[in-house]
N, C-alpha and C. Protein backbone atom coordinates (compact mmCIF):
# COMPACT_ATOMS: atom_id res chain seq x y z
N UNK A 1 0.85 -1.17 0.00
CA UNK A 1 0.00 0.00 0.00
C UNK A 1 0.90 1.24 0.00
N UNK A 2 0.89 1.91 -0.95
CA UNK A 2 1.43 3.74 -1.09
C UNK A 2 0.81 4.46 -0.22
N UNK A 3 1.37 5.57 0.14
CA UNK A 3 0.55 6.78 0.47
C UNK A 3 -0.48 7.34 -0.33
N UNK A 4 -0.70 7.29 -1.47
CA UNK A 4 -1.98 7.26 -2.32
C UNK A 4 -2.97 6.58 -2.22
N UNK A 5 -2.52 5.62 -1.63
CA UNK A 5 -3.41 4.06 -1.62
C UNK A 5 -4.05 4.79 -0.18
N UNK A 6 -3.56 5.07 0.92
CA UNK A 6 -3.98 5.48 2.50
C UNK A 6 -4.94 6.52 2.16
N UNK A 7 -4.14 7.78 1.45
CA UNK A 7 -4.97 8.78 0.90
C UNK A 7 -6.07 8.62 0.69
N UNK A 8 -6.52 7.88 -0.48
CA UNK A 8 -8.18 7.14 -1.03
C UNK A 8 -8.70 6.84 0.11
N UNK A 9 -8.08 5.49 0.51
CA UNK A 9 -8.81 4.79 1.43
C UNK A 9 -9.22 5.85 2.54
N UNK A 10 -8.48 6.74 3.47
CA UNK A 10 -9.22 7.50 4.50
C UNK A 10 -10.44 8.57 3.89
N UNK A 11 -9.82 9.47 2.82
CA UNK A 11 -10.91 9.95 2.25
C UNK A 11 -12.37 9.09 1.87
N UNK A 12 -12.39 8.13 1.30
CA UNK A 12 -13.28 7.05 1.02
C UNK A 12 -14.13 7.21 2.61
N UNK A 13 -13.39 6.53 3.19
CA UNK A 13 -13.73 6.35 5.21
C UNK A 13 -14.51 7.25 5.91
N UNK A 14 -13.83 8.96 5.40
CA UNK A 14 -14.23 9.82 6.25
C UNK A 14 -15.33 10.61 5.52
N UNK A 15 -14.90 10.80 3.99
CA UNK A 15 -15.86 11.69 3.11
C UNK A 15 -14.98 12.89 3.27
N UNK A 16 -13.79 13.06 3.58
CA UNK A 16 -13.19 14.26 3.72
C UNK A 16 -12.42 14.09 2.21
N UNK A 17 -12.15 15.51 1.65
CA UNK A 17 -11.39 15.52 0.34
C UNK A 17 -10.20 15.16 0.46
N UNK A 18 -9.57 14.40 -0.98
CA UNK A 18 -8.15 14.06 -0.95
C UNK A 18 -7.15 14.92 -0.70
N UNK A 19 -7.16 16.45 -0.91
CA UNK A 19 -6.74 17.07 -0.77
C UNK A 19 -5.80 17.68 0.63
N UNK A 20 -7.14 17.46 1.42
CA UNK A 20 -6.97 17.73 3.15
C UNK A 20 -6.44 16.45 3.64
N UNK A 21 -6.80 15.28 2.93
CA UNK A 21 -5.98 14.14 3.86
C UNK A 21 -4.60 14.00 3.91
N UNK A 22 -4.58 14.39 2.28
CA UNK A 22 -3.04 14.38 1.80
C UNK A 22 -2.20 15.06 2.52
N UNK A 23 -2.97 16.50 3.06
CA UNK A 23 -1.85 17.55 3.71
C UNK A 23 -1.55 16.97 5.15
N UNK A 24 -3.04 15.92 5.84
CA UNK A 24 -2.97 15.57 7.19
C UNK A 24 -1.67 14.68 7.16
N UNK A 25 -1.63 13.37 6.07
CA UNK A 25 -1.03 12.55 6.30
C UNK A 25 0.40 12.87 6.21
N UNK A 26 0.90 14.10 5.37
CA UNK A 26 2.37 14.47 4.88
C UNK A 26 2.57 15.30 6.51
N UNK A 27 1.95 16.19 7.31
CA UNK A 27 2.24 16.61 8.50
C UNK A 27 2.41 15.88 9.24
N UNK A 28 1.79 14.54 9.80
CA UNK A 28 1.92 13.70 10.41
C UNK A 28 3.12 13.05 10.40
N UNK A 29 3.76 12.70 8.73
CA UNK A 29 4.65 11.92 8.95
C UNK A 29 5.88 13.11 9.17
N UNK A 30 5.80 14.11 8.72
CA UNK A 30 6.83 15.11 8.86
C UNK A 30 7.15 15.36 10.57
N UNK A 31 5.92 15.70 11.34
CA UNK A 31 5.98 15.89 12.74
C UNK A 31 6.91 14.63 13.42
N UNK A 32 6.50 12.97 12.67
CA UNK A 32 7.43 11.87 13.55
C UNK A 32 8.62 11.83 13.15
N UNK A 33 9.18 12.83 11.60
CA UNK A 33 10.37 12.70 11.54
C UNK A 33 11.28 13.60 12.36
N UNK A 34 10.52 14.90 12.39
CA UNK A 34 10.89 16.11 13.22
C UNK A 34 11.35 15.16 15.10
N UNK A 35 10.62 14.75 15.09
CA UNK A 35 10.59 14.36 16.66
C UNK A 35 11.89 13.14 16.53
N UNK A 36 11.67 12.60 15.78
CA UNK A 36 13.24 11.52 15.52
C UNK A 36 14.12 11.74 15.67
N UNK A 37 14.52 13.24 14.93
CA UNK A 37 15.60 13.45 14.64
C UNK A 37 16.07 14.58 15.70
N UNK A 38 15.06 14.82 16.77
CA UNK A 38 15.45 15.42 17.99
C UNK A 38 15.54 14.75 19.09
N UNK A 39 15.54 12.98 18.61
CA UNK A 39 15.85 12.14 19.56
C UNK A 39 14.37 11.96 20.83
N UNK A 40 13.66 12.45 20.49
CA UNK A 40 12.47 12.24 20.97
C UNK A 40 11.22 10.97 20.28
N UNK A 41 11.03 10.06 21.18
CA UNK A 41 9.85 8.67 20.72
C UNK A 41 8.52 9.20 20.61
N UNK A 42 8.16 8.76 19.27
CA UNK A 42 6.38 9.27 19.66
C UNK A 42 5.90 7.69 19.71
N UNK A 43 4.75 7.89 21.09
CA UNK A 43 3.95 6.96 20.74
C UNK A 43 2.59 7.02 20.32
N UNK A 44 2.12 6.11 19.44
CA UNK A 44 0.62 5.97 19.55
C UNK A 44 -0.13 5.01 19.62
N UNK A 45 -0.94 4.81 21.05
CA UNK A 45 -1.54 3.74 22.17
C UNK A 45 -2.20 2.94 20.58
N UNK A 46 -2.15 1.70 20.95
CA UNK A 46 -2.56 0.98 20.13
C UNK A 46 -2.25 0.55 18.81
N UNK A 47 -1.42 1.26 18.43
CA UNK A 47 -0.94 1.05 17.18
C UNK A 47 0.92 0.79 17.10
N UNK A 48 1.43 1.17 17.77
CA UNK A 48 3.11 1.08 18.04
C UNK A 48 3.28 2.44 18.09
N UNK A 49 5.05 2.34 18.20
CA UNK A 49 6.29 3.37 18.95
C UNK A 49 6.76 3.66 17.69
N UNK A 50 7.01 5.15 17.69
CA UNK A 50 8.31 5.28 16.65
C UNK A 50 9.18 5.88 17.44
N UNK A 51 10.53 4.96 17.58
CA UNK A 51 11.88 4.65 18.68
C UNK A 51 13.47 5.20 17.85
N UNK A 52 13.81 5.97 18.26
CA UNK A 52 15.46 6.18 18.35
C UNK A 52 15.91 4.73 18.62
N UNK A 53 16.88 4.56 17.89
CA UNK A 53 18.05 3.36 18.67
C UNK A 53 19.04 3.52 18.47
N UNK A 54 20.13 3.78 19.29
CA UNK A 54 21.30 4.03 19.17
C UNK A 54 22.17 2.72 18.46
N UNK A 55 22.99 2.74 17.80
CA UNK A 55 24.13 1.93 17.48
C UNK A 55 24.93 2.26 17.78
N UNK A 56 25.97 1.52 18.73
CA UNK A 56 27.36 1.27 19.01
C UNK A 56 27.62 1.51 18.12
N UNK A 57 29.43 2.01 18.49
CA UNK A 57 30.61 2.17 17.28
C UNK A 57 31.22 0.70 16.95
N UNK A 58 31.01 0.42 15.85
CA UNK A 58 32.07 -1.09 15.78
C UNK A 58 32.67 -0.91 14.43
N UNK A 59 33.21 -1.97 14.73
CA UNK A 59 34.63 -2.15 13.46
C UNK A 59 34.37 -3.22 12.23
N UNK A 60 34.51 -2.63 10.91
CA UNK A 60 34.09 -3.06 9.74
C UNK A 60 35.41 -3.55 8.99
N UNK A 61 34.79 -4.07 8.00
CA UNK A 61 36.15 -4.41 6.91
C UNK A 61 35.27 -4.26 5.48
N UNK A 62 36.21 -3.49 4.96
CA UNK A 62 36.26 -3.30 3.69
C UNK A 62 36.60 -4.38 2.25
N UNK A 63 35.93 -5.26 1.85
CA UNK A 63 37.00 -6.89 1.79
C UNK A 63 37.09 -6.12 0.48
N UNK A 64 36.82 -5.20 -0.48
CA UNK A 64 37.57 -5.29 -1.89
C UNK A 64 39.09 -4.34 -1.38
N UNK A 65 38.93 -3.37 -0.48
CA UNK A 65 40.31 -3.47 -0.56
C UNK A 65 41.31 -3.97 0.85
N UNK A 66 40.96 -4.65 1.46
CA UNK A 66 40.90 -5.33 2.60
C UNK A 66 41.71 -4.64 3.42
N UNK A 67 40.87 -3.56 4.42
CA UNK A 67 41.09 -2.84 4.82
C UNK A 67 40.07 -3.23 6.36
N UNK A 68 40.42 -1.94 7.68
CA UNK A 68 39.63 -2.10 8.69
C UNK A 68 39.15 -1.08 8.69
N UNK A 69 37.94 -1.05 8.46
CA UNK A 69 37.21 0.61 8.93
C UNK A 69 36.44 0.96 10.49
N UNK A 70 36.02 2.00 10.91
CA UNK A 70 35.57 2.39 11.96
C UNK A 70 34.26 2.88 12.07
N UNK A 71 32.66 2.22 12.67
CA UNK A 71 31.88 2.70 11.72
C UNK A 71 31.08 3.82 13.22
N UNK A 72 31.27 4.88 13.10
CA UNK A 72 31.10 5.60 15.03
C UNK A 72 29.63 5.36 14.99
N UNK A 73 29.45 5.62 16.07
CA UNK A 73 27.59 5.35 17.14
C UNK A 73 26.89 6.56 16.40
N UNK A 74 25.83 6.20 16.14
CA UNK A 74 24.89 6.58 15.48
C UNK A 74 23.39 6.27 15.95
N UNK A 75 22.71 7.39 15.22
CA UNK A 75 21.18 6.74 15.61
C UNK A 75 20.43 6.23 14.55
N UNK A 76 19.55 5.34 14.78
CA UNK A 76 18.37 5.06 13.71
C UNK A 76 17.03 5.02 14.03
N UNK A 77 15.95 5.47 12.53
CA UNK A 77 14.61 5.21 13.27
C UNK A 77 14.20 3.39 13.49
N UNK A 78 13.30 3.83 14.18
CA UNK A 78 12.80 2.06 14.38
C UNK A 78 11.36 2.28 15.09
N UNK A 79 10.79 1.41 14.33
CA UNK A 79 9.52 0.72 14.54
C UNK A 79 8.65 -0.08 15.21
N UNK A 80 8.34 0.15 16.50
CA UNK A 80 8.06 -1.00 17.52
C UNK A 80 5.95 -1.20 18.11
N UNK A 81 5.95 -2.37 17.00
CA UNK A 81 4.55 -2.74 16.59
C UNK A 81 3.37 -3.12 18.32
N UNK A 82 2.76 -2.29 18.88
CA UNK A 82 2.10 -2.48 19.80
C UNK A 82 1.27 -4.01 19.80
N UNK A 83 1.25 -4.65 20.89
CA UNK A 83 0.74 -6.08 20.93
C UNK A 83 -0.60 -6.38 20.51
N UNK A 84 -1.03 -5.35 20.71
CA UNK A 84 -2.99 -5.66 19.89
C UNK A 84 -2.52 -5.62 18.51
N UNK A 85 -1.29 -4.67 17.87
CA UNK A 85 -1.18 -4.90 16.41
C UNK A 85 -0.92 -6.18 16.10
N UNK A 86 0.19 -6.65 17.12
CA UNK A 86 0.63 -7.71 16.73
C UNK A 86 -0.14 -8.94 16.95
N UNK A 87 -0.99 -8.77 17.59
CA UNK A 87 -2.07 -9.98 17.25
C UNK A 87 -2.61 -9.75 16.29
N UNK A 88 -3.37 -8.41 15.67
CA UNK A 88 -4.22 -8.35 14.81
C UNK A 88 -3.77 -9.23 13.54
N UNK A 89 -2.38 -8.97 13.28
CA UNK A 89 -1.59 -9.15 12.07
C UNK A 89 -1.40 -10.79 12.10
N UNK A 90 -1.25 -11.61 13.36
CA UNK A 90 -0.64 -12.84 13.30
C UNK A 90 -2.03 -13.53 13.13
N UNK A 91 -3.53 -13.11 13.16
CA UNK A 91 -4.48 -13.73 12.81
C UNK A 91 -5.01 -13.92 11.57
């Protein structure tokens, strides 16, 4: 499913124009990136977490020119599916 595909479908749902959903759904995802990248988790009850996770610094190899690289601590987003989702989905 696209964001086009969500688009329809909520408009369809609500009777609200594509127009206004489109702007809801692009703020929404903009606001959880904003909050990510200030190291802040949003949650939303029932549906899952969107989580910071830090990565350790560890040590890589380069095998075409076989070399050791250094890869430093970093963050990433991550996705953590609330348990009513995760039943919904495993049924």
């Amino acid at each position: 499913m696209t964001k086009a595909d969500i688009v329809n479908e909520i408009a369809k749902n609500t009777g609200i124009d594509k127009a206004t959903v489109l702007n809801a759904v692009e703020s929404f995802m903009e606001v959880v990136k904003t909050s990510l990248s200030n190291e802040e988790n949003v949650y939303l009850r029932g549906f899952g977490s969107f989580i910071v996770k830090k990565r350790a610094q560890k040590t890589a190899r380069n095998i075409s020119k076989n070399t050791t690289i250094i890869i430093p601590e970093h963050n990433i987003p991550a996705f953590k599916p609330a348990k009513t989702f995760v039943n919904q989905v495993k049924k």
